[in-house]
PDB file of N, CA and C in Angstrom:
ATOM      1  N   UNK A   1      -1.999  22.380 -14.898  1.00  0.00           N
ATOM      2  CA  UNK A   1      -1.117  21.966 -13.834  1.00  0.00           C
ATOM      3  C   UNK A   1      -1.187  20.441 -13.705  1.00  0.00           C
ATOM      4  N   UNK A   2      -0.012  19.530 -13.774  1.00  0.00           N
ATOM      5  CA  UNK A   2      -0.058  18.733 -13.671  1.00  0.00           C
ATOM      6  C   UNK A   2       0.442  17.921 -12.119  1.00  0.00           C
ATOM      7  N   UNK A   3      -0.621  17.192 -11.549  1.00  0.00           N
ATOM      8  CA  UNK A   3      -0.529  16.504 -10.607  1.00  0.00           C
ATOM      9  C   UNK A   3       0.721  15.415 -10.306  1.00  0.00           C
ATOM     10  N   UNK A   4       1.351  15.477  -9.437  1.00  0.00           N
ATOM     11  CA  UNK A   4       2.341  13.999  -9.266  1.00  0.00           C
ATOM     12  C   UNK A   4       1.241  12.576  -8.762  1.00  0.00           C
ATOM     13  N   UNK A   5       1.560  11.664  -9.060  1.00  0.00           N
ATOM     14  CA  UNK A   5       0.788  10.557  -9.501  1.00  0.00           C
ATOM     15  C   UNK A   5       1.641   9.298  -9.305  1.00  0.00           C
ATOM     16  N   UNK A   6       1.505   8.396  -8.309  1.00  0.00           N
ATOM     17  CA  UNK A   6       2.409   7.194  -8.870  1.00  0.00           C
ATOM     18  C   UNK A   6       1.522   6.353  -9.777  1.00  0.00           C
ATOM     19  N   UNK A   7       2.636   5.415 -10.424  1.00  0.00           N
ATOM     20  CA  UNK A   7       2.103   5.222 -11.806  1.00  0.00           C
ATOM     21  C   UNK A   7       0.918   3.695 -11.129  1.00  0.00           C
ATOM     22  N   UNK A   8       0.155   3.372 -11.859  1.00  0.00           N
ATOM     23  CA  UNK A   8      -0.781   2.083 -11.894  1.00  0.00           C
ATOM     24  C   UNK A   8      -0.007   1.082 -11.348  1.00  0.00           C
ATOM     25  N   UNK A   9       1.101   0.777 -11.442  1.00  0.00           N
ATOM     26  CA  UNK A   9       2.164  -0.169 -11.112  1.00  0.00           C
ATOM     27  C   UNK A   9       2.522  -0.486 -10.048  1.00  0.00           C
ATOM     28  N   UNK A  10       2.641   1.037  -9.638  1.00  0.00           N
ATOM     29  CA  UNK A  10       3.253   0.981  -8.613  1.00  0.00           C
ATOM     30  C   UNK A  10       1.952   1.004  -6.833  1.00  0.00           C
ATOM     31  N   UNK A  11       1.513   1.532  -7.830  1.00  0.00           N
ATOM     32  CA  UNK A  11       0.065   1.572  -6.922  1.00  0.00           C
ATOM     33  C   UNK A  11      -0.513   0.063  -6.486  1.00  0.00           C
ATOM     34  N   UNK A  12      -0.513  -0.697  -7.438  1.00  0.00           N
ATOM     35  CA  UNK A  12      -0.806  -1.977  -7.037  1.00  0.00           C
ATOM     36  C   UNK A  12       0.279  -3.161  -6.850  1.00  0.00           C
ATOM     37  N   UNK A  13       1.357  -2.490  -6.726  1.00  0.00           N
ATOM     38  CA  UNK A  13       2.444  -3.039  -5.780  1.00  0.00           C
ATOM     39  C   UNK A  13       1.844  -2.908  -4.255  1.00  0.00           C
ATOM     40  N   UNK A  14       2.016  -1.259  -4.351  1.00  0.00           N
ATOM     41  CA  UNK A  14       2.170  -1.042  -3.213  1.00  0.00           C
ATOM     42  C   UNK A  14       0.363  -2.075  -1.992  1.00  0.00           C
ATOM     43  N   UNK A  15      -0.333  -1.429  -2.818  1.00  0.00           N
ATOM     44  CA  UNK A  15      -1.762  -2.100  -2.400  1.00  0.00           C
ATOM     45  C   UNK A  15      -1.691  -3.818  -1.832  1.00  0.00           C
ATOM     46  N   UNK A  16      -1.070  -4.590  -2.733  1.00  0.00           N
ATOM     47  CA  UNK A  16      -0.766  -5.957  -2.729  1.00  0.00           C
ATOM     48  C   UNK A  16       0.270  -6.330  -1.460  1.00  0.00           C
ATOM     49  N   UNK A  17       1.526  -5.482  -1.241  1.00  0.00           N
ATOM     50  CA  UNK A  17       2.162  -5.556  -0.049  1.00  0.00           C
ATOM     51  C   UNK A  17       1.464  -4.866   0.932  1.00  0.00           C
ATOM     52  N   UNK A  18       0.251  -4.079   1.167  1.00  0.00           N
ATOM     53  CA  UNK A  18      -0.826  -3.405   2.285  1.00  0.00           C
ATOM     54  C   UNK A  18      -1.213  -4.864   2.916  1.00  0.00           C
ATOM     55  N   UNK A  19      -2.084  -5.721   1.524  1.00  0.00           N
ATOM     56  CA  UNK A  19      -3.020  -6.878   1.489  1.00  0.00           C
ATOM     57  C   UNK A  19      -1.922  -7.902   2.647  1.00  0.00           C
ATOM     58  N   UNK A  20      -0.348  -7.940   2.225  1.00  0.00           N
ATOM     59  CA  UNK A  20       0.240  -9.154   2.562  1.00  0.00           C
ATOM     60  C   UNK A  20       0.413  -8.768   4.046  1.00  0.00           C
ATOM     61  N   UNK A  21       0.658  -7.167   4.640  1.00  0.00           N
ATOM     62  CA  UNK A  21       1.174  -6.967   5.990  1.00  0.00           C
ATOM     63  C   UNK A  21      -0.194  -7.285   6.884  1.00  0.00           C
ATOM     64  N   UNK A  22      -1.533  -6.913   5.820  1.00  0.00           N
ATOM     65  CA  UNK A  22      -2.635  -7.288   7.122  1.00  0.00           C
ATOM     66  C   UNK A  22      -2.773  -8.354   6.930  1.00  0.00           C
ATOM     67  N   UNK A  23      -2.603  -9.593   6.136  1.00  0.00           N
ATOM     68  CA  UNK A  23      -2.726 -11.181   6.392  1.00  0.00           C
ATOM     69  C   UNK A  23      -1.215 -11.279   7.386  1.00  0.00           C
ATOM     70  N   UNK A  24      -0.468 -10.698   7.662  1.00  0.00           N
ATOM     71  CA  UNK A  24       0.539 -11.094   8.693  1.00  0.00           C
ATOM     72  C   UNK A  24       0.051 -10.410   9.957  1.00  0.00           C
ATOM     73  N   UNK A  25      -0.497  -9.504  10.069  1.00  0.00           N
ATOM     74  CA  UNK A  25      -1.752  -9.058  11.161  1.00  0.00           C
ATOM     75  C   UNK A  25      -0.987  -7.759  11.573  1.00  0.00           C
ATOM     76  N   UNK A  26      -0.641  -7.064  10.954  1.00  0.00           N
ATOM     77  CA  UNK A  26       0.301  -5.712  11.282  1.00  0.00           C
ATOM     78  C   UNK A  26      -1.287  -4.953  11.931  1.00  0.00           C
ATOM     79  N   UNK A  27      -0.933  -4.035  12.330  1.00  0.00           N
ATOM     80  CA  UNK A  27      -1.935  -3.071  12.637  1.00  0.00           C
ATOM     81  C   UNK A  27      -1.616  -1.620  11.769  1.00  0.00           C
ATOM     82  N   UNK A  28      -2.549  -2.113  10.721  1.00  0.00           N
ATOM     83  CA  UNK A  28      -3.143  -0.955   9.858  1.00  0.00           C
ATOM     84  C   UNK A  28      -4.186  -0.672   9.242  1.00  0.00           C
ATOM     85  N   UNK A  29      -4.703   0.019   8.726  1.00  0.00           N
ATOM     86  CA  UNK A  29      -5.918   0.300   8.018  1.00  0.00           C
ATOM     87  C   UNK A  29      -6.209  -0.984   7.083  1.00  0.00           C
ATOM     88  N   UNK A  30      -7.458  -1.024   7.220  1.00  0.00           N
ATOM     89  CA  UNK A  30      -8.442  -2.096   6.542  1.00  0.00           C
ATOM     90  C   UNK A  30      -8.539  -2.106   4.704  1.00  0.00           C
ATOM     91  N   UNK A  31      -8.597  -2.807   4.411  1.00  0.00           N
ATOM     92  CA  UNK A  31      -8.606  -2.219   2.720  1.00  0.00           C
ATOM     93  C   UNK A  31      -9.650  -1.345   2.387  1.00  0.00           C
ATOM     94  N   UNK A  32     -11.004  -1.536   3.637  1.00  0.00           N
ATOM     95  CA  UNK A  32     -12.059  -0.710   3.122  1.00  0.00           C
ATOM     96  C   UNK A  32     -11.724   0.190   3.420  1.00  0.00           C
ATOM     97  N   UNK A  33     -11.039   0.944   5.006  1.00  0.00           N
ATOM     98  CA  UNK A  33     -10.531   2.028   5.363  1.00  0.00           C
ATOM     99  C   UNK A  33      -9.837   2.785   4.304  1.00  0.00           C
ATOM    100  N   UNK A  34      -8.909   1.897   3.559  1.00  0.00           N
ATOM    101  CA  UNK A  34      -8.105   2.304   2.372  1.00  0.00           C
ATOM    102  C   UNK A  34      -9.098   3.063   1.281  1.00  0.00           C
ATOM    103  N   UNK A  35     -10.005   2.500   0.987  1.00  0.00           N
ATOM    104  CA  UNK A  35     -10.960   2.832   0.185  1.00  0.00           C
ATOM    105  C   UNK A  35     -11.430   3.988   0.252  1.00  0.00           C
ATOM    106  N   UNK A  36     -12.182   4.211   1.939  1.00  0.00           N
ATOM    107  CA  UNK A  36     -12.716   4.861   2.416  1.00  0.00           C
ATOM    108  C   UNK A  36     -11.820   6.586   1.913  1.00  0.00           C
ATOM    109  N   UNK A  37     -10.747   6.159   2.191  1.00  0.00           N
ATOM    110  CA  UNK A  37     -10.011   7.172   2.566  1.00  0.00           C
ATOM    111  C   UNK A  37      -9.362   8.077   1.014  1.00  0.00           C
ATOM    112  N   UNK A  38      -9.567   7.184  -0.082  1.00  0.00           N
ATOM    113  CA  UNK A  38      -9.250   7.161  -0.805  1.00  0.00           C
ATOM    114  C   UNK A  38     -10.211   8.118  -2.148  1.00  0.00           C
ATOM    115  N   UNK A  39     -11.949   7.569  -1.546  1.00  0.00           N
ATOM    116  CA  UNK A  39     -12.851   8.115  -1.926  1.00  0.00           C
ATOM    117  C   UNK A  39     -13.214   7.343  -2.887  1.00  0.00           C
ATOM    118  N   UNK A  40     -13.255   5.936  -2.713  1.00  0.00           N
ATOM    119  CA  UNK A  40     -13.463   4.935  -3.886  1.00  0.00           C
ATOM    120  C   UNK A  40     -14.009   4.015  -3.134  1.00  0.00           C
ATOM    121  N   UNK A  41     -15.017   3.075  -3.879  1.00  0.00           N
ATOM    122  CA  UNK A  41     -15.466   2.096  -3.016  1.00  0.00           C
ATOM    123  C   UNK A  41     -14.587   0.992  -3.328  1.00  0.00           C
ATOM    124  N   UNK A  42     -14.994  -0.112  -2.510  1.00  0.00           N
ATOM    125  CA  UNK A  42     -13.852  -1.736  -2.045  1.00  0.00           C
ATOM    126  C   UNK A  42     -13.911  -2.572  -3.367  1.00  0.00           C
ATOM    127  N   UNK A  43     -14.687  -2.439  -3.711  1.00  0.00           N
ATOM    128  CA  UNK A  43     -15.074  -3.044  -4.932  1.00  0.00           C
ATOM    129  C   UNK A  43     -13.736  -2.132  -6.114  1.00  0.00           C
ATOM    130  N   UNK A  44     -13.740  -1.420  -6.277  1.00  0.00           N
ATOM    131  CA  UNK A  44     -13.069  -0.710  -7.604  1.00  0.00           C
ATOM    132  C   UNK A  44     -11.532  -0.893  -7.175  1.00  0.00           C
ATOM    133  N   UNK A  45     -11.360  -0.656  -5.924  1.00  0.00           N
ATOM    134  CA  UNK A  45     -10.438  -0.765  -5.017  1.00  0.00           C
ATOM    135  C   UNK A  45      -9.956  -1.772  -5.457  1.00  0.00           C
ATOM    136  N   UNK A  46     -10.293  -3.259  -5.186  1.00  0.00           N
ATOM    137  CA  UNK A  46     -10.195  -4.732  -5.293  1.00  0.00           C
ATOM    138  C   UNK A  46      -9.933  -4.679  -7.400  1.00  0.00           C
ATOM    139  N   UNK A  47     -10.508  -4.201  -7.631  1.00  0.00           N
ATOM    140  CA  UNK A  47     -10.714  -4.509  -9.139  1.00  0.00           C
ATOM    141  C   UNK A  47      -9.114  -3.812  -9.368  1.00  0.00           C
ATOM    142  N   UNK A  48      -8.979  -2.662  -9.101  1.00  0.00           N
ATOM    143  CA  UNK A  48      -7.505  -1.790  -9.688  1.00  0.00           C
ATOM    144  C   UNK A  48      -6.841  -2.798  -9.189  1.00  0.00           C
ATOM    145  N   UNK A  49      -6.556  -3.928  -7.989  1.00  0.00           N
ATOM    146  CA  UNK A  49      -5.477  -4.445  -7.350  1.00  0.00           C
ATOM    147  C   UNK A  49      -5.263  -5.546  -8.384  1.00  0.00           C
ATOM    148  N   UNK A  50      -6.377  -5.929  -9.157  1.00  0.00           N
ATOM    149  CA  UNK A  50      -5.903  -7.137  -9.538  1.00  0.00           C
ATOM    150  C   UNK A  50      -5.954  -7.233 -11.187  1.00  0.00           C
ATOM    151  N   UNK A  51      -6.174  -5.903 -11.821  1.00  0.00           N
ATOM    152  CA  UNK A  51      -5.855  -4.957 -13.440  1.00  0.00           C
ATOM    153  C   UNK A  51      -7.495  -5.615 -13.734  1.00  0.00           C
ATOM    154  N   UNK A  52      -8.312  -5.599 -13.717  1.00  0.00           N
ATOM    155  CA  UNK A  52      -9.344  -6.224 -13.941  1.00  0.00           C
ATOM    156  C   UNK A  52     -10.667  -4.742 -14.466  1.00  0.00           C
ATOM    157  N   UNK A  53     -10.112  -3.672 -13.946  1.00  0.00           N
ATOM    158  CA  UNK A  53     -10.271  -2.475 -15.086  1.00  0.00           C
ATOM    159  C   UNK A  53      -9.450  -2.336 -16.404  1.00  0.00           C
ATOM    160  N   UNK A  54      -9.992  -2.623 -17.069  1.00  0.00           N
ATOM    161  CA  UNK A  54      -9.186  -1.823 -18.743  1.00  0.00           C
ATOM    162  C   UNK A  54      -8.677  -0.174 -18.403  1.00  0.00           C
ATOM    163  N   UNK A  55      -9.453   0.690 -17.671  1.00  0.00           N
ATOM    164  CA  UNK A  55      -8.938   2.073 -17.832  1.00  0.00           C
ATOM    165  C   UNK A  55      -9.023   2.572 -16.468  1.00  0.00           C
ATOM    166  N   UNK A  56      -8.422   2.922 -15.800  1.00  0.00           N
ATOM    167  CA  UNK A  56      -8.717   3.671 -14.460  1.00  0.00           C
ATOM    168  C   UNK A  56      -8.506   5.164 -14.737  1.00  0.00           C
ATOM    169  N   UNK A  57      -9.264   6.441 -14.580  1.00  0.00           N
ATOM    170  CA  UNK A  57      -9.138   7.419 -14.395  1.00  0.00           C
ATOM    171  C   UNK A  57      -8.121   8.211 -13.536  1.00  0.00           C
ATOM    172  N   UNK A  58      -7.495   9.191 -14.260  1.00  0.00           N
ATOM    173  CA  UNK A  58      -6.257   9.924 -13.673  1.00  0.00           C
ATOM    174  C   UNK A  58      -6.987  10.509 -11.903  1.00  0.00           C
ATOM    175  N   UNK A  59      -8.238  10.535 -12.415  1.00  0.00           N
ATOM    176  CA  UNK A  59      -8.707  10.790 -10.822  1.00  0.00           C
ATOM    177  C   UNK A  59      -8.589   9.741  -9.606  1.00  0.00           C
ATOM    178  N   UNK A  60      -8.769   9.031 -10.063  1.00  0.00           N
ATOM    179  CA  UNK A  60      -8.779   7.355  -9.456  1.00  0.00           C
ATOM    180  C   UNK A  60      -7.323   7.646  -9.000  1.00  0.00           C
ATOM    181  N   UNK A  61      -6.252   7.468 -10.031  1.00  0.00           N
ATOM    182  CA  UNK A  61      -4.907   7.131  -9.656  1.00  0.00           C
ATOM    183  C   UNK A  61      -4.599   8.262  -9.121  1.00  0.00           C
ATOM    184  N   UNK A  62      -4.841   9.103  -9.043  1.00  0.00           N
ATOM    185  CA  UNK A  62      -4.621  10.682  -7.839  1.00  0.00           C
ATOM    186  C   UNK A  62      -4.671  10.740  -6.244  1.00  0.00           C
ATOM    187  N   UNK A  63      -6.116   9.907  -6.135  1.00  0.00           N
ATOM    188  CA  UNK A  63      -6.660   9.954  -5.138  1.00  0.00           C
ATOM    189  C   UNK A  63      -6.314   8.518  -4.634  1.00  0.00           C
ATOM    190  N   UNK A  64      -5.890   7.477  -5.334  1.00  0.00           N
ATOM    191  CA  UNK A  64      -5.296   6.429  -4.408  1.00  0.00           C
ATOM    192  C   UNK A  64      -3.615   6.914  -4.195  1.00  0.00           C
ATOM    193  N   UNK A  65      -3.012   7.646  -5.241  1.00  0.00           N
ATOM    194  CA  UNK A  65      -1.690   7.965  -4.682  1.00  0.00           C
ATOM    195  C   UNK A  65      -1.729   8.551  -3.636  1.00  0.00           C
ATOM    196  N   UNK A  66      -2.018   9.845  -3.158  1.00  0.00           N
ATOM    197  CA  UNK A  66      -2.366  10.619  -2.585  1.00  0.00           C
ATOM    198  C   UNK A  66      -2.815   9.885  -1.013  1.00  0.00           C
ATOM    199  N   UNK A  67      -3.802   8.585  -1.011  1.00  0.00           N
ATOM    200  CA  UNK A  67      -3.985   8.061  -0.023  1.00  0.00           C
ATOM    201  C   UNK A  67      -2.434   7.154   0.669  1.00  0.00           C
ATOM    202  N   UNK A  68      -1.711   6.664  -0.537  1.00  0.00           N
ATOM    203  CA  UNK A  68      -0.839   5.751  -0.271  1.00  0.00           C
ATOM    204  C   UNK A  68       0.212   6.569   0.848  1.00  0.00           C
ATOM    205  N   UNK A  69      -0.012   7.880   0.461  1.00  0.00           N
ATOM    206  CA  UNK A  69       1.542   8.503   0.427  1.00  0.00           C
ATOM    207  C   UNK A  69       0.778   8.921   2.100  1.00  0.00           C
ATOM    208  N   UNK A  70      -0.333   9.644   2.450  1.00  0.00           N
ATOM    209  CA  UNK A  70      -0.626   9.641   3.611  1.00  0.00           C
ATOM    210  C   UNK A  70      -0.343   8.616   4.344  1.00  0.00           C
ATOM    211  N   UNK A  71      -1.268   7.378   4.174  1.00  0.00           N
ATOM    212  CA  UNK A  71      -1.259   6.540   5.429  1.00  0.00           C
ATOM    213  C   UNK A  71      -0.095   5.708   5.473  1.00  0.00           C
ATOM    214  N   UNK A  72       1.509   6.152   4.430  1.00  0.00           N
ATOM    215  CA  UNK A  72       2.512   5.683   4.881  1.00  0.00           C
ATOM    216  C   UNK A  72       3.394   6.325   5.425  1.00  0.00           C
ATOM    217  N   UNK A  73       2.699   7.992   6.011  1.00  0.00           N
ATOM    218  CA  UNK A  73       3.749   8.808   6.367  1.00  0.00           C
ATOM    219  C   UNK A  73       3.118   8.601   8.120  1.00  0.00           C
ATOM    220  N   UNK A  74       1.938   8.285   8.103  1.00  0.00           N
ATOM    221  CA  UNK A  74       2.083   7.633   9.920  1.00  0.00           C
ATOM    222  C   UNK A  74       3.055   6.995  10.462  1.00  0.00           C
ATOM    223  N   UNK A  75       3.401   7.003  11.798  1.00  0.00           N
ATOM    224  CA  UNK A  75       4.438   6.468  12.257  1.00  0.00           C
ATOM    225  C   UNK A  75       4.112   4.938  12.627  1.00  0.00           C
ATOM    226  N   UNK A  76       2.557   3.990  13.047  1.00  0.00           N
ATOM    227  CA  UNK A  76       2.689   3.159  13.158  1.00  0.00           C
ATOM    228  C   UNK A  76       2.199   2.496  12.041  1.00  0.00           C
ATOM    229  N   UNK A  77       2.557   3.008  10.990  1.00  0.00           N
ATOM    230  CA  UNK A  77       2.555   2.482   9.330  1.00  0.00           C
ATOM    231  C   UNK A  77       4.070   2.057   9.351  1.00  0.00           C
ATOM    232  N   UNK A  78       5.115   2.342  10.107  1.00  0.00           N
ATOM    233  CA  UNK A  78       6.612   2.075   9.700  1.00  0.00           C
ATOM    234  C   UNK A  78       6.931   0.525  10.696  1.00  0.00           C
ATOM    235  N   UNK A  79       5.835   0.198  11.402  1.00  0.00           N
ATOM    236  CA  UNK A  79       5.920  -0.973  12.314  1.00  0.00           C
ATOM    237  C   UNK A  79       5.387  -2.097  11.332  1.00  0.00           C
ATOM    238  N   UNK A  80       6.169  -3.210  11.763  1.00  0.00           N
ATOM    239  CA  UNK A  80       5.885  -4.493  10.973  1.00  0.00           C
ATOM    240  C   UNK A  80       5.934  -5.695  11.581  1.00  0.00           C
ATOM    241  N   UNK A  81       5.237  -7.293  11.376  1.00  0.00           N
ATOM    242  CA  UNK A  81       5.328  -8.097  11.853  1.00  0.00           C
ATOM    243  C   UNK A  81       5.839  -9.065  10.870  1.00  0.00           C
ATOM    244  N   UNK A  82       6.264  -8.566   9.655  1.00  0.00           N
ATOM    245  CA  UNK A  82       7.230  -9.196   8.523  1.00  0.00           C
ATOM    246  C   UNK A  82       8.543  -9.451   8.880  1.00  0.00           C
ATOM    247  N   UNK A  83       9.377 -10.534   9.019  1.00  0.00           N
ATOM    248  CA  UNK A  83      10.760 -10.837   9.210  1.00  0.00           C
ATOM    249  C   UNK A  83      11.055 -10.471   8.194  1.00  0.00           C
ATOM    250  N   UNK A  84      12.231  -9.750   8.167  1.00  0.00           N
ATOM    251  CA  UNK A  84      13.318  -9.986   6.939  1.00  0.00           C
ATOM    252  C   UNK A  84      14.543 -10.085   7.391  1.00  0.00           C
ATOM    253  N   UNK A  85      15.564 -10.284   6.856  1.00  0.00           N
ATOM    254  CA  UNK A  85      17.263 -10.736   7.127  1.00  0.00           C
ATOM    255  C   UNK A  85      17.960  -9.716   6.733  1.00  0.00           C
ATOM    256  N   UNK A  86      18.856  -9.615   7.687  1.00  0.00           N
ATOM    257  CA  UNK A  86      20.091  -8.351   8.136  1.00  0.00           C
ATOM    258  C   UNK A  86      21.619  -8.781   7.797  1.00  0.00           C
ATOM    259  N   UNK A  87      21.714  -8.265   7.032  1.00  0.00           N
ATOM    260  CA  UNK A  87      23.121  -8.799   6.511  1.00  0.00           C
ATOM    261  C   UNK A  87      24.366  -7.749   6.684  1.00  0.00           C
ATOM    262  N   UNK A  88      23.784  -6.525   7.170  1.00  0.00           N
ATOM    263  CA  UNK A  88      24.380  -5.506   7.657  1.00  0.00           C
ATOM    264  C   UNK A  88      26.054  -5.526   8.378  1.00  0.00           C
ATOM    265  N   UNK A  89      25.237  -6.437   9.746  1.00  0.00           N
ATOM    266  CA  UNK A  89      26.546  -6.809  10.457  1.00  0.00           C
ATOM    267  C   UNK A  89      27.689  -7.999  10.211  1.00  0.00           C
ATOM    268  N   UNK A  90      27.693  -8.321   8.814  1.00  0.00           N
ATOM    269  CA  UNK A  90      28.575  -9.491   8.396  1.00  0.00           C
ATOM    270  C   UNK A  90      27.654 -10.920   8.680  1.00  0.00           C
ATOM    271  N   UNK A  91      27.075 -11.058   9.924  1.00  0.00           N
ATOM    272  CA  UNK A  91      26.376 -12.352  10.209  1.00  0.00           C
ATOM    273  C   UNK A  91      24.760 -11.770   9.712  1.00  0.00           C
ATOM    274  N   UNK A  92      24.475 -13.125   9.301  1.00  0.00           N
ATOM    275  CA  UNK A  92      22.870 -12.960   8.699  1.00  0.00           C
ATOM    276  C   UNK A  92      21.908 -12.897  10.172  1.00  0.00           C
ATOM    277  N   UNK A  93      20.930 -11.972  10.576  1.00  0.00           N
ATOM    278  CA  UNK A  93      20.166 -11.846  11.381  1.00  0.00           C
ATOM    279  C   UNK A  93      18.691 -11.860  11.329  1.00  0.00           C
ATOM    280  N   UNK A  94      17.803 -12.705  11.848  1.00  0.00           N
ATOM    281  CA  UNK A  94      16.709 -12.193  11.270  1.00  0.00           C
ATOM    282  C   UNK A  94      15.886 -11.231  12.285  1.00  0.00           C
ATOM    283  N   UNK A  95      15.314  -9.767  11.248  1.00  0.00           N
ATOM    284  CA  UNK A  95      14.907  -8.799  12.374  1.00  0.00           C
ATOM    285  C   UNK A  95      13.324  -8.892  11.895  1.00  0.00           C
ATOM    286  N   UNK A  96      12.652  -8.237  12.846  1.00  0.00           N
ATOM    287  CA  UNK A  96      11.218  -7.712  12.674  1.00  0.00           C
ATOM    288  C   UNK A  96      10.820  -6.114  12.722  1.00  0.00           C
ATOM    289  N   UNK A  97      10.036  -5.978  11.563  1.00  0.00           N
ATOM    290  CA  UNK A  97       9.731  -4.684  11.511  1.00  0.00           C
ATOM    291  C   UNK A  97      10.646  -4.233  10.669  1.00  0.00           C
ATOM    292  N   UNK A  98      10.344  -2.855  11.064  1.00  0.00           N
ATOM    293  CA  UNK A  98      11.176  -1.635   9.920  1.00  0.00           C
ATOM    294  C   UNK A  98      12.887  -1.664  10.026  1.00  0.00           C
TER     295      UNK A  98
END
């Protein structure tokens, strides 16, 4: 049986935009929390973010997908203190958050 998995890529996309919302001071889990939760320590954690493993185990990438996909289905995981621009209504707007 094969597991769904996001790929290495995408995993440390996603990890790297975690890193950028808590340097903008969002309120979310800690990278160690991430870790924690993940079942990996901060260290391996830190190492997958920045390819500095040659091989990560399909277990590894299971159990951080698996974490990603949880702590982004919370609801104050969808809150943000990132501006981005709204082009929606014809005039450019800049909004905050989701």
């Amino acid at each position: 049986m094969k597991i769904e998995a996001l790929s290495i890529i995408q995993i440390q996309e996603a990890l790297k935009w975690h890193q950028k919302r808590l340097s903008m001071g969002d309120d979310i889990p800690t990278m160690s929390e991430l870790a924690d939760i993940a079942g990996i320590s901060r260290q391996t954690l830190y190492k997958f973010i920045k390819g500095e493993r040659a091989e990560f185990g399909e277990v590894a990438q299971i159990r951080l997908s698996r974490m990603l996909m949880k702590v982004s289905e919370e609801p104050n995981y969808m809150q943000t203190n990132i501006a981005r621009i709204d082009l929606t209504s014809g005039v450019p707007r800049i909004r905050f958050g989701v």
